[in-house]
N, C-alpha and C. Protein backbone atom coordinates (compact mmCIF):
# COMPACT_ATOMS: atom_id res chain seq x y z
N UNK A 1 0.84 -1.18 0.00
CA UNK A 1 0.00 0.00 0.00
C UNK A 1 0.88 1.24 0.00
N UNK A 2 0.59 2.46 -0.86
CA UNK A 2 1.75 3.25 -1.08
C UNK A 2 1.19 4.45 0.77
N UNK A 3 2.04 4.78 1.03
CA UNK A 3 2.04 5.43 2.45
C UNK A 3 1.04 6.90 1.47
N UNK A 4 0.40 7.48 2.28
CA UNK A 4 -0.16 8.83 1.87
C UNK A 4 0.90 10.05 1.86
N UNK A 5 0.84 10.91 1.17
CA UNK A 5 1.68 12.01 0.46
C UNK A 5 1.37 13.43 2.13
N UNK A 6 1.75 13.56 2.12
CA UNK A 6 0.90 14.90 2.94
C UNK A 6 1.82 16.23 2.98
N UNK A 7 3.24 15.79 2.18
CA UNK A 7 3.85 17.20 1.63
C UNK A 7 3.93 17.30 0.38
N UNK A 8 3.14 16.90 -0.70
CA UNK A 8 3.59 16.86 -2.19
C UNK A 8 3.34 18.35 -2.28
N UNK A 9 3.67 18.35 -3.87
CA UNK A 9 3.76 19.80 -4.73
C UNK A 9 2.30 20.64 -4.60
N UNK A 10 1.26 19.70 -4.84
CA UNK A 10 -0.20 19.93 -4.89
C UNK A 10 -0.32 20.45 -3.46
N UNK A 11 -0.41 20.05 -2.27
CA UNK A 11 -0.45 20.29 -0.95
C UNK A 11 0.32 21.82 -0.82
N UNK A 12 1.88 21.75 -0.90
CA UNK A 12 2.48 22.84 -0.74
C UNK A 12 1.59 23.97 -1.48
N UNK A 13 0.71 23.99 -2.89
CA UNK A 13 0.31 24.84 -3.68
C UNK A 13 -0.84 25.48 -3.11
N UNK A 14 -1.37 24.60 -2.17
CA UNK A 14 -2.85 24.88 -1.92
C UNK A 14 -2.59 25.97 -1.21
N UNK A 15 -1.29 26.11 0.00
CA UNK A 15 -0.95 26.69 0.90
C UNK A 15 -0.19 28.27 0.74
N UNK A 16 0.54 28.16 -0.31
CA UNK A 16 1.10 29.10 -0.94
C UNK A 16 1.19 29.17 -2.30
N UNK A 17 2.09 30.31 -2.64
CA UNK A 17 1.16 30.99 -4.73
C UNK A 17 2.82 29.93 -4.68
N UNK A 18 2.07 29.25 -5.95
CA UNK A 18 2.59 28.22 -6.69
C UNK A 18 4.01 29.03 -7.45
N UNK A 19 4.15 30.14 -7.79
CA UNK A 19 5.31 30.62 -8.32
C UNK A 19 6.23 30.67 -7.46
N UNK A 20 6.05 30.14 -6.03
CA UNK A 20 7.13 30.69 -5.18
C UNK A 20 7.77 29.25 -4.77
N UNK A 21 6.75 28.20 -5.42
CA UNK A 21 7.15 26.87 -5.43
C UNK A 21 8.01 25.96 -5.97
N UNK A 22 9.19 25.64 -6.30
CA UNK A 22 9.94 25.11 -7.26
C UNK A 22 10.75 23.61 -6.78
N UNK A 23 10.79 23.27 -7.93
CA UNK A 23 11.42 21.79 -7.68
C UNK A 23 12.98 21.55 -7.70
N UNK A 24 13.47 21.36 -6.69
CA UNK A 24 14.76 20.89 -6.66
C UNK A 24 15.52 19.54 -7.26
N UNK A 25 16.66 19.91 -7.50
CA UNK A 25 17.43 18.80 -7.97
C UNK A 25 17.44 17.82 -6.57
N UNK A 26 17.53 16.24 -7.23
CA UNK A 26 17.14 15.33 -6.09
C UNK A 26 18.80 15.29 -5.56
N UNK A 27 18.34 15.11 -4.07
CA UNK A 27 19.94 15.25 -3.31
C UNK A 27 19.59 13.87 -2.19
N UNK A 28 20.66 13.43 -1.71
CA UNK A 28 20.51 12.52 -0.89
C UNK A 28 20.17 13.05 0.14
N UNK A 29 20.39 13.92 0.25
CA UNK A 29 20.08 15.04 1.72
C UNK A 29 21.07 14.42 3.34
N UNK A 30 20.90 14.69 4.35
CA UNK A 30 21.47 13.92 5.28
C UNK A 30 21.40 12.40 5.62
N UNK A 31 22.71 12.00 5.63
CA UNK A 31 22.52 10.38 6.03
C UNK A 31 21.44 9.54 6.79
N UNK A 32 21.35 10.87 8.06
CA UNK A 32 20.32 10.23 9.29
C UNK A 32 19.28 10.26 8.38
N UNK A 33 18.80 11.52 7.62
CA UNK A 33 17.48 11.95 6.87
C UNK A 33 17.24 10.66 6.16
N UNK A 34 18.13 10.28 5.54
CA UNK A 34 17.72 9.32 4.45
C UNK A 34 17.44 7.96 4.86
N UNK A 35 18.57 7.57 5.99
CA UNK A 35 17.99 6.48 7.23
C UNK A 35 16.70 6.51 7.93
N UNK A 36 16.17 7.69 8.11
CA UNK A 36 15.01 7.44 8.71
C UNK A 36 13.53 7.36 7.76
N UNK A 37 14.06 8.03 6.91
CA UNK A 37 13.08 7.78 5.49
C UNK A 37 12.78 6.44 5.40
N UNK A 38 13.95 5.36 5.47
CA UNK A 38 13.70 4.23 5.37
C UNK A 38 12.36 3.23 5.79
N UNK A 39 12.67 3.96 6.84
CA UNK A 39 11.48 3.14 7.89
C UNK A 39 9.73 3.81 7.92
N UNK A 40 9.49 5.07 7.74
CA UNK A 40 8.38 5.83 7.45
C UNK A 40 8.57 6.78 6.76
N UNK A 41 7.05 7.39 6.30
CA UNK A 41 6.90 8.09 4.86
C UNK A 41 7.96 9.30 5.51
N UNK A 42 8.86 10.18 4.53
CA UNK A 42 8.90 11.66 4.92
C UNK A 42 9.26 12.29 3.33
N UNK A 43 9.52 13.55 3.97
CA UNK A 43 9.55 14.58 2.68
C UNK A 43 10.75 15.70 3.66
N UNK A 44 11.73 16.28 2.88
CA UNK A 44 12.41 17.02 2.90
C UNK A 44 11.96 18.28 1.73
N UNK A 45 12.24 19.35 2.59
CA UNK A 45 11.86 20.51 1.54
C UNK A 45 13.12 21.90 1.99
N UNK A 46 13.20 23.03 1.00
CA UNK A 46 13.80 23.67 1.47
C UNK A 46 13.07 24.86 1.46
N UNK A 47 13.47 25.89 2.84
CA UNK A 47 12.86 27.17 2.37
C UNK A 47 12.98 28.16 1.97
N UNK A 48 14.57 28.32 1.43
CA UNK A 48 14.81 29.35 0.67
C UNK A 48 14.78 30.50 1.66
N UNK A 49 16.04 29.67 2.73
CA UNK A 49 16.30 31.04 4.07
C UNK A 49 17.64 31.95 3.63
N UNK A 50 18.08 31.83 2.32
CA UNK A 50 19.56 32.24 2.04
C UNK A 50 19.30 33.60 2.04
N UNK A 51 20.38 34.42 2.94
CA UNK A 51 19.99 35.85 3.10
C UNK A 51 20.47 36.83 1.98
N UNK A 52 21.94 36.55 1.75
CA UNK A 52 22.68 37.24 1.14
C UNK A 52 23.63 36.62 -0.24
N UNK A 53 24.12 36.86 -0.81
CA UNK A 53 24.99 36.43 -1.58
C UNK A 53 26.21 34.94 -1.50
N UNK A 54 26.55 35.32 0.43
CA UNK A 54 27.40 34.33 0.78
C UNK A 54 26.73 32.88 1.30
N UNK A 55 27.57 32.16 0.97
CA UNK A 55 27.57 30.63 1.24
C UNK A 55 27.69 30.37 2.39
N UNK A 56 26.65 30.21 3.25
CA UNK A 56 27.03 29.88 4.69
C UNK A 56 26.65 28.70 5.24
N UNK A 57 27.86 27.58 5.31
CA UNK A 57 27.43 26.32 5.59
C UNK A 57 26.77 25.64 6.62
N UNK A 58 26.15 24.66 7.23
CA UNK A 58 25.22 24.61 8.43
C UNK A 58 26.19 24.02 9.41
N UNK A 59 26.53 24.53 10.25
CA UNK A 59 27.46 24.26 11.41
C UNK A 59 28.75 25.09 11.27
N UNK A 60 28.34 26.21 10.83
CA UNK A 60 29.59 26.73 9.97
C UNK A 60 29.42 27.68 11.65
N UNK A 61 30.77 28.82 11.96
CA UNK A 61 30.21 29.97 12.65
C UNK A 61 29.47 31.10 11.84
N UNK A 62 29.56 31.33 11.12
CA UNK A 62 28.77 32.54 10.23
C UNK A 62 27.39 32.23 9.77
N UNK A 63 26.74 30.37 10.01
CA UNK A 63 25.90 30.44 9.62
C UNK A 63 24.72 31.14 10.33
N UNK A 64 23.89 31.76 9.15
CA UNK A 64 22.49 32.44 9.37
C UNK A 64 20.97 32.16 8.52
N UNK A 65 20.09 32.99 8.80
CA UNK A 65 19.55 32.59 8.07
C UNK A 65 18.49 33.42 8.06
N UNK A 66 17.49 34.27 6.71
CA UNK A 66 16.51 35.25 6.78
C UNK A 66 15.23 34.46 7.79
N UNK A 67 14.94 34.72 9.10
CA UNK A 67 14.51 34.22 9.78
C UNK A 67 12.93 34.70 9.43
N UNK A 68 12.60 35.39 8.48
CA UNK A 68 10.86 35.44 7.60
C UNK A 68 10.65 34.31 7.44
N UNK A 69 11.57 33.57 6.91
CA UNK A 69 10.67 32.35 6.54
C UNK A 69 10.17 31.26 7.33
N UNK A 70 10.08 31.36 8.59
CA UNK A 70 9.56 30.56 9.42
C UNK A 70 8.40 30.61 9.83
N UNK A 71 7.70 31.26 9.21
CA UNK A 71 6.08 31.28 8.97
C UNK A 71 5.51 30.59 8.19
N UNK A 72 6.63 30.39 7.26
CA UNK A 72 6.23 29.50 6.04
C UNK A 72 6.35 27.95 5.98
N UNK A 73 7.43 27.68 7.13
CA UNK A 73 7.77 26.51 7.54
C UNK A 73 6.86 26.26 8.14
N UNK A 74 6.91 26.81 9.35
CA UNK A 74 5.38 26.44 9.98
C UNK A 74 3.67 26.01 9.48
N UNK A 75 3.50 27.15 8.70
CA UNK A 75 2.53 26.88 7.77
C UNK A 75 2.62 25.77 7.12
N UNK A 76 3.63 25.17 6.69
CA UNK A 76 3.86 24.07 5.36
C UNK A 76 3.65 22.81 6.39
N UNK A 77 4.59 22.40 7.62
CA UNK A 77 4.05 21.71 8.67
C UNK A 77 2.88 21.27 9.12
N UNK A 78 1.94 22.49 9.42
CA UNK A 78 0.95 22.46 9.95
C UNK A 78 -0.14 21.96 9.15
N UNK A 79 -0.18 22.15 8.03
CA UNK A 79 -0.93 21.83 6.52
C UNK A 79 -0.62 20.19 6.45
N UNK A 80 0.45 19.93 6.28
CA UNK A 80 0.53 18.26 6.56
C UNK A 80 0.05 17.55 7.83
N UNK A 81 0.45 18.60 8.99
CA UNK A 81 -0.04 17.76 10.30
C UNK A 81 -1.71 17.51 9.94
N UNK A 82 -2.39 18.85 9.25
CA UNK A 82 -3.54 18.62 9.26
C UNK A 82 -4.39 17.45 8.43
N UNK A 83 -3.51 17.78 7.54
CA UNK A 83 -3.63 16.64 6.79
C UNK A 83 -3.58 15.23 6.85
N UNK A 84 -2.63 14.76 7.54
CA UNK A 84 -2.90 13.50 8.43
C UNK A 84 -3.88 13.52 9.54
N UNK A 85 -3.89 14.36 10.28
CA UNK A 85 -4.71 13.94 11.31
C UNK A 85 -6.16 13.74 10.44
N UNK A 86 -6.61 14.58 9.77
CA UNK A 86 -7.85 14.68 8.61
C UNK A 86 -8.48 13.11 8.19
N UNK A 87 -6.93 12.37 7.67
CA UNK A 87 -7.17 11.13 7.46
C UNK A 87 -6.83 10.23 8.45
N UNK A 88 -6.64 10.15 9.34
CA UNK A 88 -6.62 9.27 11.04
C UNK A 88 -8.04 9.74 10.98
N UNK A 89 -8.38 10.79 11.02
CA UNK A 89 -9.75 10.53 11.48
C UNK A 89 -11.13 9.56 10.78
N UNK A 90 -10.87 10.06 9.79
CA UNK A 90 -11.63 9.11 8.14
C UNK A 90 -11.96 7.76 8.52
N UNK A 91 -10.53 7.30 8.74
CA UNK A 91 -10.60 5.76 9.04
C UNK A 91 -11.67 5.20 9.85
């Protein structure tokens, strides 16, 4: 049985204007990330927190990040949480 979607492209669109939506090149993303994928559904997304011009790596000291977009994270979260719980309930 394929697991239910509850971050696809369609979902993200409903939530926000679809031009601000774009598809990334597929990356393995983090080891743990991809280990735990294994075992239940997930989705990795990015939010496009890059502030400035420079490259600032994650664990770096300089890293930062335009901290606006965590409304959007949230939002994008909360839209899936709802979304599952929606269908837990169905059942």
């Amino acid at each position: 049985m394929q697991p239910p979607n509850f971050a696809d492209r369609n979902s993200v669109c409903q939530t926000h204007r679809k031009e601000r939506v774009h598809e990334a090149d597929l990356q393995m993303g983090a080891e743990d990330f991809s280990f735990m994928a294994l075992a239940k559904p997930a989705a990795f997304f990015y939010l496009g927190a890059k502030m400035d011009d420079v490259n600032r790596q994650h664990h770096a000291a300089n890293f930062d990040i335009d901290e606006r977009v965590i409304p959007t994270g949230a939002a994008l979260l909360a839209e899936a949480a709802r979304k599952y719980l929606q269908e837990v309930e169905e059942k």
